[in-house]
Protein backbone atom coordinates (compact mmCIF):
# COMPACT_ATOMS: atom_id res chain seq x y z
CA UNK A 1 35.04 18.56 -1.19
CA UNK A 2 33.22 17.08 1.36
CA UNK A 3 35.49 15.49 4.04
CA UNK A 4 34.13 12.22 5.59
CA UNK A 5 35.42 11.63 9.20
CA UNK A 6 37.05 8.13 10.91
CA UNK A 7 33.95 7.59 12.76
CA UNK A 8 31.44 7.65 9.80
CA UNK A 9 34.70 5.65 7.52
CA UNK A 10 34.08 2.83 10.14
CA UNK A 11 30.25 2.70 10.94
CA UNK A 12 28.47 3.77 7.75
CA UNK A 13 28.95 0.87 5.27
CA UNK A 14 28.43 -1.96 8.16
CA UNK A 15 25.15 0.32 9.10
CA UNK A 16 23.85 1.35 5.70
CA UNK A 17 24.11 -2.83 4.79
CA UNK A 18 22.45 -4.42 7.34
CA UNK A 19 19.65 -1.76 7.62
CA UNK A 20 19.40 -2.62 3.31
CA UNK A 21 19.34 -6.25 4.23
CA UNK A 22 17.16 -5.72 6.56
CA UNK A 23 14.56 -3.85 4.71
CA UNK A 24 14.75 -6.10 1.80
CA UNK A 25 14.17 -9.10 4.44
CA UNK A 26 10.85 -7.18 6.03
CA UNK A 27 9.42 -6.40 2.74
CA UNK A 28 9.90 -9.82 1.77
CA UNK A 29 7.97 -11.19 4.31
CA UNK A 30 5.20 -9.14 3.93
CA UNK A 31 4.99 -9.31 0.16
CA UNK A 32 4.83 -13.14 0.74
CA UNK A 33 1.95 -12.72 3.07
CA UNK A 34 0.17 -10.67 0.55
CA UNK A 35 0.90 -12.68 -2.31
CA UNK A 36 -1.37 -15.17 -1.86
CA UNK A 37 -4.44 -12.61 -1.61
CA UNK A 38 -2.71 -11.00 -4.38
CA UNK A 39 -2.57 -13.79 -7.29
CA UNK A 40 -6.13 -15.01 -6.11
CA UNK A 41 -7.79 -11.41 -6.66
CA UNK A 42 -5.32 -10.83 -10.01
CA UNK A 43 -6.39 -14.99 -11.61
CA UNK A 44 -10.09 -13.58 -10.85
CA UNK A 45 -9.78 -11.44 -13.02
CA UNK A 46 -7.53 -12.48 -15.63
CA UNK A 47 -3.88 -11.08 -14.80
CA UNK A 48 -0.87 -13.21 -15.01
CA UNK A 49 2.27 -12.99 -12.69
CA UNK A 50 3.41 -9.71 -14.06
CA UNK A 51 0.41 -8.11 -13.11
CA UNK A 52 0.62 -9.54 -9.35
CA UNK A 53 4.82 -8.15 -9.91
CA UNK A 54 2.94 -4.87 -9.94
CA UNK A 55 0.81 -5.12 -7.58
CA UNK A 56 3.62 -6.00 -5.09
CA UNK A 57 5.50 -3.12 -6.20
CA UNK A 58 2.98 -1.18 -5.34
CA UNK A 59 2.93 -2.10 -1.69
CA UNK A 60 6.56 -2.52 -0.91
CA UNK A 61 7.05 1.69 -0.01
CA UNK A 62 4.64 1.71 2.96
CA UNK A 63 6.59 -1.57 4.28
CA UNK A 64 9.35 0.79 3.96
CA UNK A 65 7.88 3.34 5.84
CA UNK A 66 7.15 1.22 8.41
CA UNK A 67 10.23 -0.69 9.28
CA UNK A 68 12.53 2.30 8.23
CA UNK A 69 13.29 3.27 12.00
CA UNK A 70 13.47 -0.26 13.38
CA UNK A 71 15.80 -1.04 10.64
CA UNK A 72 18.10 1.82 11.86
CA UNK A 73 17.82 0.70 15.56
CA UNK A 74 18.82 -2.78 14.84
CA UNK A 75 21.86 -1.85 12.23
CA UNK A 76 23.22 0.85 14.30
CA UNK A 77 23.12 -1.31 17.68
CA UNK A 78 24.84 -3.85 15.83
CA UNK A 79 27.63 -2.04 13.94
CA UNK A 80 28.44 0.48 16.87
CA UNK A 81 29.00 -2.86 19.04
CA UNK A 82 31.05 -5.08 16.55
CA UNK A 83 33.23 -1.30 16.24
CA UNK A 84 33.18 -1.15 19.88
CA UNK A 85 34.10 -4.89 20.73
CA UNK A 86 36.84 -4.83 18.26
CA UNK A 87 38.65 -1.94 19.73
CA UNK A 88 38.50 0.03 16.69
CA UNK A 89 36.68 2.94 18.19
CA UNK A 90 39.79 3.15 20.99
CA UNK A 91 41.81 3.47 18.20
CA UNK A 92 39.96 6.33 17.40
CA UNK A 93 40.00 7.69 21.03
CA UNK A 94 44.01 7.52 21.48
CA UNK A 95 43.99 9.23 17.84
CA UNK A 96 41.62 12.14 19.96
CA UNK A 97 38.93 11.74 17.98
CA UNK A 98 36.10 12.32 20.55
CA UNK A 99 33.07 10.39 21.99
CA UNK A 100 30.81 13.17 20.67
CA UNK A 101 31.41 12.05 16.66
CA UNK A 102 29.57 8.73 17.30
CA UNK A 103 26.83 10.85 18.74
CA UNK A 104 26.83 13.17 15.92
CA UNK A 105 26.99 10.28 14.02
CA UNK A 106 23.85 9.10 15.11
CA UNK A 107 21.68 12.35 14.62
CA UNK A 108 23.26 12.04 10.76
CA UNK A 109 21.96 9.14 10.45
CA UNK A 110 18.92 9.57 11.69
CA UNK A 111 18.40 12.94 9.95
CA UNK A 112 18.80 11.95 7.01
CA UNK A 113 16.68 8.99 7.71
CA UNK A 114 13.91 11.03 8.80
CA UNK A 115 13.89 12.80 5.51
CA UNK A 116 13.92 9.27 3.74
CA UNK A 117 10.57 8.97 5.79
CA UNK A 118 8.91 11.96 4.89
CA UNK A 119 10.05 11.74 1.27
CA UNK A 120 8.34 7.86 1.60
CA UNK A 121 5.29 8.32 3.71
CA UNK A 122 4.59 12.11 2.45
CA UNK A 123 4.68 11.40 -1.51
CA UNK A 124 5.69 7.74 -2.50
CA UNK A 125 3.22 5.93 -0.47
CA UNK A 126 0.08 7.85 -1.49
CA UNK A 127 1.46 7.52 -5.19
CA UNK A 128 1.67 4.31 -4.83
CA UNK A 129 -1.45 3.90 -3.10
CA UNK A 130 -3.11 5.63 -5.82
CA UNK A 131 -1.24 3.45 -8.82
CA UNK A 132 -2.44 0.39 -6.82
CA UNK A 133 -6.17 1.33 -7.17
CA UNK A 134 -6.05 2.47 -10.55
CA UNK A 135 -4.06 -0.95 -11.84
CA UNK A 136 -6.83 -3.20 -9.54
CA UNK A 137 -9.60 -1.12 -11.79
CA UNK A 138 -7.85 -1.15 -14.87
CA UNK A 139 -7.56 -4.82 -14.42
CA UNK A 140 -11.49 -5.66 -13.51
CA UNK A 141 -12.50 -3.44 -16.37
CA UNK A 142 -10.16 -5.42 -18.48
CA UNK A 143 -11.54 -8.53 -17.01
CA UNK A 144 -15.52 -7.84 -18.20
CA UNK A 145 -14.61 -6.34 -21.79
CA UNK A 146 -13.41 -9.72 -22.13
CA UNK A 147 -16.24 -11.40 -20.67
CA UNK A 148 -18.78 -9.23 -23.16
CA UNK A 149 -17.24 -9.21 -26.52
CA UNK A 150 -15.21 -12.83 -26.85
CA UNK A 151 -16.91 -15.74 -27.45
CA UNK A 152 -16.15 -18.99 -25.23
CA UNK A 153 -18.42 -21.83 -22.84
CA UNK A 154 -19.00 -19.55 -20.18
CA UNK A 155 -21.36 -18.07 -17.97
CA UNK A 156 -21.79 -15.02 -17.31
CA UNK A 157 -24.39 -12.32 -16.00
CA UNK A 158 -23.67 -8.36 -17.13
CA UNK A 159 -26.50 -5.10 -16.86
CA UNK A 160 -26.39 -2.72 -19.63
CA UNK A 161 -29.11 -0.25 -20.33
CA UNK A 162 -31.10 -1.89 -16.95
CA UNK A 163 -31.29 -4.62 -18.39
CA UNK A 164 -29.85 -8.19 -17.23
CA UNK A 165 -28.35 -10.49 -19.69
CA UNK A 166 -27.25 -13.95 -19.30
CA UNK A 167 -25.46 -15.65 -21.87
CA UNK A 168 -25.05 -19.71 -21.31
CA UNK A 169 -22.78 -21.70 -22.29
CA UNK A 170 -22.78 -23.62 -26.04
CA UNK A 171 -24.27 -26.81 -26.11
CA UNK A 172 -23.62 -28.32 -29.60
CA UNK A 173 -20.30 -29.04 -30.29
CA UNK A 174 -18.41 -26.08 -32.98
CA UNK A 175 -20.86 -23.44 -30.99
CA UNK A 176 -18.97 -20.20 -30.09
CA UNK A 177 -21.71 -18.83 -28.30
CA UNK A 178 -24.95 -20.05 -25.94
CA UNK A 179 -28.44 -18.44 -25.38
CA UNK A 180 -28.47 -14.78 -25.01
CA UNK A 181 -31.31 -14.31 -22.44
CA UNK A 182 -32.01 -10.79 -21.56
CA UNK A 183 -34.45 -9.47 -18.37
CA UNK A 184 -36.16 -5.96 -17.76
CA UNK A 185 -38.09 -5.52 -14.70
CA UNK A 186 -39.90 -2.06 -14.92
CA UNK A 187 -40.92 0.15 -11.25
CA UNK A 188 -44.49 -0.34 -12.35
CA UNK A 189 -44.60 -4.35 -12.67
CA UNK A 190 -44.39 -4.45 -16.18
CA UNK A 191 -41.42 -6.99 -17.52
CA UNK A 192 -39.46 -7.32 -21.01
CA UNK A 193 -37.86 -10.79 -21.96
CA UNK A 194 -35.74 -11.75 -24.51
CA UNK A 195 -33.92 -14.82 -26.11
CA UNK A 196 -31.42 -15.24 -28.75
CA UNK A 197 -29.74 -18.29 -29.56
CA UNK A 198 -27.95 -16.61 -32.57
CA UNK A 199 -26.11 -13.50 -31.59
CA UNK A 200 -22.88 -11.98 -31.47
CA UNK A 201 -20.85 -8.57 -30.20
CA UNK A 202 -19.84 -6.19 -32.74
CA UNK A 203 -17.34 -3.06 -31.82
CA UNK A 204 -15.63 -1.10 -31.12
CA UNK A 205 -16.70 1.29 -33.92
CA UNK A 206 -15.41 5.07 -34.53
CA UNK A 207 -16.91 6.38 -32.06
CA UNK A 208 -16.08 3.42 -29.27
CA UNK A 209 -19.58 2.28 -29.20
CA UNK A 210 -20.24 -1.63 -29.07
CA UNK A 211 -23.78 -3.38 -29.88
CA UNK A 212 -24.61 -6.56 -29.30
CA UNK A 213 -26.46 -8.30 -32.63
CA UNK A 214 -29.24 -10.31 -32.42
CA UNK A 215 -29.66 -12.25 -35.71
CA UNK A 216 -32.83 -14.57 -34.72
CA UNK A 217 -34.82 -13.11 -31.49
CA UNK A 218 -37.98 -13.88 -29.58
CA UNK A 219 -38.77 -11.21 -27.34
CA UNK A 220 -41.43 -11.45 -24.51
CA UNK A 221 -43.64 -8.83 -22.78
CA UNK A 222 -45.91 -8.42 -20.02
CA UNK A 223 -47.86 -5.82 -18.25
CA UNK A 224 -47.87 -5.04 -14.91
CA UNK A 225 -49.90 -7.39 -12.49
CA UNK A 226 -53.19 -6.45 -11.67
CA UNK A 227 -53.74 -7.77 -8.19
CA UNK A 228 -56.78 -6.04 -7.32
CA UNK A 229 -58.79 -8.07 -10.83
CA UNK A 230 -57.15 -11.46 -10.04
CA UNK A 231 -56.76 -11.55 -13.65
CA UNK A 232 -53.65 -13.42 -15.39
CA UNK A 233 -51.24 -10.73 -17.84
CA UNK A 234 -51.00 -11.42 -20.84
CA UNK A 235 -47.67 -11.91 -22.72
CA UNK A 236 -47.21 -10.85 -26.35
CA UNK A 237 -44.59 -12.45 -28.23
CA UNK A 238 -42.26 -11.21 -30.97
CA UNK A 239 -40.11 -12.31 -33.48
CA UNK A 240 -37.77 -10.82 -34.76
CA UNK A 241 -34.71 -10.78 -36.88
CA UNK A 242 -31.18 -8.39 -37.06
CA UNK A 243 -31.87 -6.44 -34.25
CA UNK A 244 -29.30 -5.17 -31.20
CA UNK A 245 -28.86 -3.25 -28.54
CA UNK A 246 -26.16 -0.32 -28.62
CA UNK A 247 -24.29 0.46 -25.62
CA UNK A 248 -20.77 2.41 -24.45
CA UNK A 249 -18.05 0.10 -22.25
CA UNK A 250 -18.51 3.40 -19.52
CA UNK A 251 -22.32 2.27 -19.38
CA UNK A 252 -21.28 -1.93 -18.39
CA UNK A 253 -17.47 -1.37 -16.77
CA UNK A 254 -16.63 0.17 -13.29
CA UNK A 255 -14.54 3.15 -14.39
CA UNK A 256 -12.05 4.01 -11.76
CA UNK A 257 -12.24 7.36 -10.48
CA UNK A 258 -9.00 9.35 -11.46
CA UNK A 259 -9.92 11.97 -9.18
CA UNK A 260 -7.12 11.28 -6.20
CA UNK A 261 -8.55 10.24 -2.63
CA UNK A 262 -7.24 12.27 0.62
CA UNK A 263 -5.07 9.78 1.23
CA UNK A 264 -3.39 9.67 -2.24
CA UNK A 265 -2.76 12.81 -2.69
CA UNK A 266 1.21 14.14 -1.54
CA UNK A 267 1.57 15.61 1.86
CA UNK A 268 0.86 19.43 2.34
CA UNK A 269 3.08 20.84 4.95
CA UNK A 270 0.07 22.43 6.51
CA UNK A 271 -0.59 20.76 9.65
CA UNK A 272 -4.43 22.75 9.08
CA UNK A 273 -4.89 21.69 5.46
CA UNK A 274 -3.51 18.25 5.82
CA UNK A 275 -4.49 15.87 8.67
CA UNK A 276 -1.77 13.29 7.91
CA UNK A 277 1.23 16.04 8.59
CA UNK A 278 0.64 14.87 12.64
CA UNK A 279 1.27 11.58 11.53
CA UNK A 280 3.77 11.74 9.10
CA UNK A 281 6.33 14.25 11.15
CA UNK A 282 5.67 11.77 14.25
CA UNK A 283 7.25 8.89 11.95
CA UNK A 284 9.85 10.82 11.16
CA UNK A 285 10.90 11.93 14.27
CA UNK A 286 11.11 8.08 15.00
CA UNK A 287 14.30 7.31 13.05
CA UNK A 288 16.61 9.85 15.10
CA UNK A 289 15.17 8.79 17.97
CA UNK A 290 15.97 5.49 16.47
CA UNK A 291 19.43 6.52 15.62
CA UNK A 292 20.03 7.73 19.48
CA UNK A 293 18.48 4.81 21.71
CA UNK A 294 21.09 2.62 19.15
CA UNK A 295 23.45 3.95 20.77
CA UNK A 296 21.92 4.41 24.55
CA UNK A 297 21.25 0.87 24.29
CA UNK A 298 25.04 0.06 23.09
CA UNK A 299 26.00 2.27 26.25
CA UNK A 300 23.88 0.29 28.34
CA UNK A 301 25.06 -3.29 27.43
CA UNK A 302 27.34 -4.36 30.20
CA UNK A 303 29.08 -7.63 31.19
CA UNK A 304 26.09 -9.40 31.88
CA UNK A 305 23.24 -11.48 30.38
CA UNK A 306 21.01 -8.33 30.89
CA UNK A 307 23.05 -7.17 27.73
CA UNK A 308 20.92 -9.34 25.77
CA UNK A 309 17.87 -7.65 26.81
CA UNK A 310 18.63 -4.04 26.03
CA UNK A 311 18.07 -3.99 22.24
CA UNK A 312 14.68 -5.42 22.77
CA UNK A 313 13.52 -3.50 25.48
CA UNK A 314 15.06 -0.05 23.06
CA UNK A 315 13.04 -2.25 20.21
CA UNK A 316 9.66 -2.31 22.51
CA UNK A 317 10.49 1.57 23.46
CA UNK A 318 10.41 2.51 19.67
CA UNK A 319 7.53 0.59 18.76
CA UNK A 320 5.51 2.30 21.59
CA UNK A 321 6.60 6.05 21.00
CA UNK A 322 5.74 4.90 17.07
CA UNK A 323 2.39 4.07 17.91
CA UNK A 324 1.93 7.07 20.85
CA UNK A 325 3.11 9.59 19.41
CA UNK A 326 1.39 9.27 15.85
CA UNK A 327 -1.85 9.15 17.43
CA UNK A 328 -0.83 12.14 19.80
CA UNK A 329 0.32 14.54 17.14
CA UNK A 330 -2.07 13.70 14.72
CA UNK A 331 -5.00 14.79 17.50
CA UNK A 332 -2.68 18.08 17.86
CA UNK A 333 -1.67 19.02 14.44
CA UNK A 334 -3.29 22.15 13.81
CA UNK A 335 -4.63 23.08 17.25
CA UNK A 336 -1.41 23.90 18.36
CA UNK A 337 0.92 26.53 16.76
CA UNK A 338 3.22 24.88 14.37
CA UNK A 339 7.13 25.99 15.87
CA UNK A 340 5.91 24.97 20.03
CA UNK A 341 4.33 21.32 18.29
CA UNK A 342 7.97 20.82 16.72
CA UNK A 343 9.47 21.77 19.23
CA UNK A 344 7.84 19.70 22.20
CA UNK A 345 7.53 16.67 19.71
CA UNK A 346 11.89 17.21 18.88
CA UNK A 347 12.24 17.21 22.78
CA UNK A 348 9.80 13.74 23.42
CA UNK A 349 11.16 12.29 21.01
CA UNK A 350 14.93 13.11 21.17
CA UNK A 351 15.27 14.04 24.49
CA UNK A 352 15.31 11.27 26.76
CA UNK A 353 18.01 8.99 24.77
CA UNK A 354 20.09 11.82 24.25
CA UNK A 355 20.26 12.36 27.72
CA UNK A 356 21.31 9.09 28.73
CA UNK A 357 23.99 9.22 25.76
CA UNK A 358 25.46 12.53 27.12
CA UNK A 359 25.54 11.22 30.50
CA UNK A 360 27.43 8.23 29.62
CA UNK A 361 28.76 8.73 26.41
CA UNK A 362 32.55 8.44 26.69
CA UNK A 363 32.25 4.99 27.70
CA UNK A 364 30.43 4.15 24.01
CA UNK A 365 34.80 4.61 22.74
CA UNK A 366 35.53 1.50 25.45
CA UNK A 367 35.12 -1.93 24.84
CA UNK A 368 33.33 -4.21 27.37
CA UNK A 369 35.78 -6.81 28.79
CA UNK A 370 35.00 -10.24 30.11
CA UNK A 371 31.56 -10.69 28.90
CA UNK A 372 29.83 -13.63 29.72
C-alpha cells in the first residue's frame, strides 16, 4: 500500500484544483477565440453545432500542452503560500517532518507532469491533429455531394470529367431544378457546350457510380480558331434526348488523404528519426522546472511589495526557457549523443531553481510575518 506523506495530504488537492481550474479556464478562452472561425468555416459547409463541438474537441489537447507548465507554476505558488501563511507547514516542521518533502514534493509533481506532457504533445495532439483534418474533409466532401445530387434554387459551379457545369437556379414556380449548362475547353481551341433545362442526378448505383440525366439537351460545338484564315468557326448544334454523363464522387469531391502527415503521426523516441523529440522533451522538462521555481519564487516572497512581483517575473522566466529551449534542443536533437543532450538539458532546466531552493529551503516551513 502506497503511503501518502503530510506534505503531499496538505498541498496536492489545493494544487491538483486550481491547476484543473485553471486549465479548463485557458482552454476556454481559446476555444472562444476559435469559435467564431470555427462555426463560420463549419455553416459554409453545412455542419451544425455538433460538428463545431468536434471541432473544438479537437483543439483543446494542444491548449493543454501549452499551458500545462504555467498551470503548475501558478497552482503550486499559490497552494505552497496559503500552506505556508497558515502555519500549517510549521506544524509539520515541529512534527520533524523536513523542508526537503516540499522539495520532493515539487519534482513529484512536476514528474509526473512532465509525463502528462509527453503523453499530450507526443501522441494526443498529433491524433488529434490528424482527426481535425480528416472531420474538416469529411465535412466539405459532405458539403458538395449535397450540392450535386439534391435539388433546390441554388447556384452552383462543380468540374467533373473536365468539364464545368453550372446549374442556375429555377425560375418558374414548382421547379426543382434550373438550367444545366455544361463547358469544355479543349488544349487545341476546340470547345463543347451544353444546355439542359430538364435534367436530374441519379445514384448511387451498385457499384457507387452517379450520372447525371439529361432528358431534353442541346449540345454545342466548335472547332478550334483559325487565326491565321480570319475565318469565323462554325458551331454544329445537337439535339438530343436521354442522355448523361457518368461519373464517381472520387472524380468531383476532395478526398482527404488518410495517409498521416509528419506531424500527425505519434512521437518516435529517436531524436534522429523524429525531429519533434527536441521539442517535445524541451516541453517537458518545463513542468519540473515549473514545479521548482513555484517554490523558489514562494522562498523568495518576503515582507515587501516586491512579493508581488516574484510570481511574474518566475512566470516571464518560464515562458522564456519554454520558448529557448524548444528551439535550442530541437536544432540539437540528433547531433548530439542522446544521454550528454539529457543530461545538459536536466541541468538548464532544473538546475538553477533547485539551487536557489537548496540554498534557502528551510525557510519555505516558516511563515512570513508582518506583510504589508
Amino acid at each position: 500500500m502506497i503511503r501518502i506523506g503530510p506534505v503531499t495530504r496538505i498541498l496536492a488537492l489545493p494544487t491538483v484544483a486550481r491547476l484543473g481550474l485553471l486549465l479548463a479556464l485557458v482552454v476556454a478562452v481559446f476555444l472562444a477565440e476559435s469559435f467564431t472561425t470555427l462555426m463560420e468555416e463549419a455553416l459554409r459547409y453545412g455542419g451544425g453545432s455538433a460538428d463545431v463541438l468536434v471541432l473544438l474537441m479537437f483543439q483543446a489537447p494542444e491548449i493543454v500542452d501549452l499551458a500545462l507548465a504555467l498551470g503548475v507554476l501558478i497552482a503550486l505558488f499559490f497552494a505552497l503560500s496559503e500552506a505556508r501563511d497558515r502555519g500549517e507547514l510549521v506544524i509539520l516542521a515541529t512534527s520533524g517532518v523536513r523542508w526537503t518533502r516540499v522539495v520532493w514534493f515539487a519534482l513529484g509533481l512536476g514528474f509526473m507532469g512532465g509525463v502528462l506532457s509527453v503523453a499530450v504533445s507526443g501522441f494526443v495532439v498529433p491524433a488529434a491533429r490528424y482527426a481535425e483534418r480528416i472531420t474538416m474533409a469529411e465535412l466539405r466532401s459532405d458539403h458538395i455531394l449535397r450540392e450535386i445530387i439534391s435539388p433546390g434554387p441554388r447556384n452552383a459551379r462543380q468540374s467533373i470529367n473536365r468539364m464545368t457545369f453550372i446549374a442556375t437556379p429555377p425560375t418558374e414556380e414548382g421547379q426543382l431544378r434550373g438550367q444545366l449548362l455544361g463547358f469544355q475547353f479543349h488544349p487545341d481551341g476546340s470547345w463543347r457546350a451544353g444546355q439542359s433545362r430538364d435534367w436530374d442526378v441519379d445514384g448511387p448505383d451498385e457499384a457507387g457510380g452517379y450520372r447525371i440525366q439529361l432528358n431534353t439537351t442541346a449540345a454545342y460545338e466548335s472547332p478550334r480558331i483559325d487565326k491565321d484564315s480570319g475565318e469565323l468557326p462554325w458551331i454544329s448544334t445537337i439535339r438530343v434526348r436521354n442522355t448523361g454523363v457518368d461519373f464517381r464522387m472520387e472524380e468531383v469531391l476532395p478526398v482527404a488523404k488518410k495517409a498521416h502527415r509528419d506531424n500527425e503521426k505519434p512521437l518516435k523516441f529517436k531524436p534522429s528519426a523524429d525531429p519533434r523529440f527536441g521539442e517535445v522533451m524541451a516541453r517537458a522538462l518545463l513542468v519540473p522546472m515549473a514545479a521548482l521555481l513555484a517554490v523558489a519564487a514562494v522562498l523568495a516572497s518576503g515582507k515587501s511589495f516586491l512579493r508581488f512581483l516574484t510570481l511574474p517575473v518566475a512566470a516571464v522566466f518560464l515562458l522564456l526557457f519554454d520558448v529557448l529551449g524548444r528551439t535550442l534542443l530541437r536544432d540539437f536533437a540528433g547531433g548530439i549523443p542522446f544521454g550528454q543532450l539529457a543530461g545538459f538539458a536536466a541541468l538548464t532546466y532544473l538546475g538553477p531553481p533547485l539551487i536557489f531552493t537548496l540554498m534557502r529551503g528551510e525557510a519555505v516551513m516558516l511563515p512570513v510575518r508582518g506583510k504589508t
